[in-house]
Protein backbone atom coordinates (compact mmCIF):
# COMPACT_ATOMS: atom_id res chain seq x y z
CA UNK A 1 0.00 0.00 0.00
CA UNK A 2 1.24 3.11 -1.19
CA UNK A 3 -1.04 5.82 -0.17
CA UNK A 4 -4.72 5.84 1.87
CA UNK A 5 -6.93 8.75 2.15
CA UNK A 6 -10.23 10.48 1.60
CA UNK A 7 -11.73 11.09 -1.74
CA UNK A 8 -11.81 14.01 -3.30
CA UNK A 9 -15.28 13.66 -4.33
CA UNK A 10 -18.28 11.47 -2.48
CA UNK A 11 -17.99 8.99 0.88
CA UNK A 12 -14.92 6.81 0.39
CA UNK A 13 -11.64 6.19 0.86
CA UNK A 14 -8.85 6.17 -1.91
CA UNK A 15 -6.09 3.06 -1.46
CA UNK A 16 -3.11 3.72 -3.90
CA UNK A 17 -0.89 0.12 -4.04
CA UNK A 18 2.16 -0.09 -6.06
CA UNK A 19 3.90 -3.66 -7.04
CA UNK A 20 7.39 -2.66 -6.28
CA UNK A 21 9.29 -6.27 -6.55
CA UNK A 22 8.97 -6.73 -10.36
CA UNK A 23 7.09 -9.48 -10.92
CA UNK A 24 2.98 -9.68 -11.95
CA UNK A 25 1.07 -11.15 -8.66
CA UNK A 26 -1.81 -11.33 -7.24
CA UNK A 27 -2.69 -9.21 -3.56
CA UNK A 28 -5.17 -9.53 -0.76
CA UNK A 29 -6.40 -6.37 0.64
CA UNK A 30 -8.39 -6.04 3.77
CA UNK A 31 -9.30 -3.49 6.11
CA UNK A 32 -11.74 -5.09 8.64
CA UNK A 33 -12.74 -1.79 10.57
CA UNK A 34 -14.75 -1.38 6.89
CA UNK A 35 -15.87 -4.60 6.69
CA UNK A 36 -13.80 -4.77 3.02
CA UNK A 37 -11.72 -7.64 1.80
CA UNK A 38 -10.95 -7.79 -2.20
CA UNK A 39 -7.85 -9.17 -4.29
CA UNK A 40 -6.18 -7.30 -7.35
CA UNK A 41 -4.34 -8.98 -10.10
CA UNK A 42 -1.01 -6.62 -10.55
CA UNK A 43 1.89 -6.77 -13.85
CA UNK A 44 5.22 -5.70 -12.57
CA UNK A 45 5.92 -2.29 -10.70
CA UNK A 46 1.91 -1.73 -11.74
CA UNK A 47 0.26 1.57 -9.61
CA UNK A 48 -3.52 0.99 -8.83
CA UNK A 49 -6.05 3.10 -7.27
CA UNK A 50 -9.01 1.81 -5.69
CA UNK A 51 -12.18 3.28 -4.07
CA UNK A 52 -13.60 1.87 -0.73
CA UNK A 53 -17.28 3.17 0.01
CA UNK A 54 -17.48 4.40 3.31
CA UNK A 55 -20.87 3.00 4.18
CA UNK A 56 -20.03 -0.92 2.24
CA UNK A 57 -20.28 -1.88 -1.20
CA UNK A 58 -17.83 -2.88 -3.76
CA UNK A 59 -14.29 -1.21 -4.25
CA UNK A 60 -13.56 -0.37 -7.71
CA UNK A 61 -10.68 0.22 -9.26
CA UNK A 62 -10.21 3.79 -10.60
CA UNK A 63 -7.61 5.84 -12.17
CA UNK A 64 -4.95 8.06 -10.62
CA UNK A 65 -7.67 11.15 -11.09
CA UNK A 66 -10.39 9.20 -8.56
CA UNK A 67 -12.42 8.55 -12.12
């Protein structure tokens, strides 16, 4: 995890994960205080944003502009 914090826009939360060792893999994310668990297929030294609704619901993966 690279980076966590509020959205610019809406009720979530904005996680920013980088995969720094070079290789494609696969990662497990949780953050129980949200009740949120989801994995993210990543190619090698790949960024990825994701938004967490505050209130549940899915995350989604969105692009470095929270779009």
């Amino acid at each position: 995890m690279e980076a966590l914090k509020e959205a610019e826009e809406g009720d979530a939360l904005i996680l920013r994960a980088v995969e720094w060792f070079g290789a494609a893999r696969t990662a497990r994310f949780a953050l129980p205080a949200m009740g949120q668990e989801w994995r993210a297929r990543f190619r090698a030294h790949e960024i990825k944003t994701f938004r967490i609704p505050a209130g549940g619901g899915t995350v989604t993966e969105v692009d470095l502009l929270e779009e």
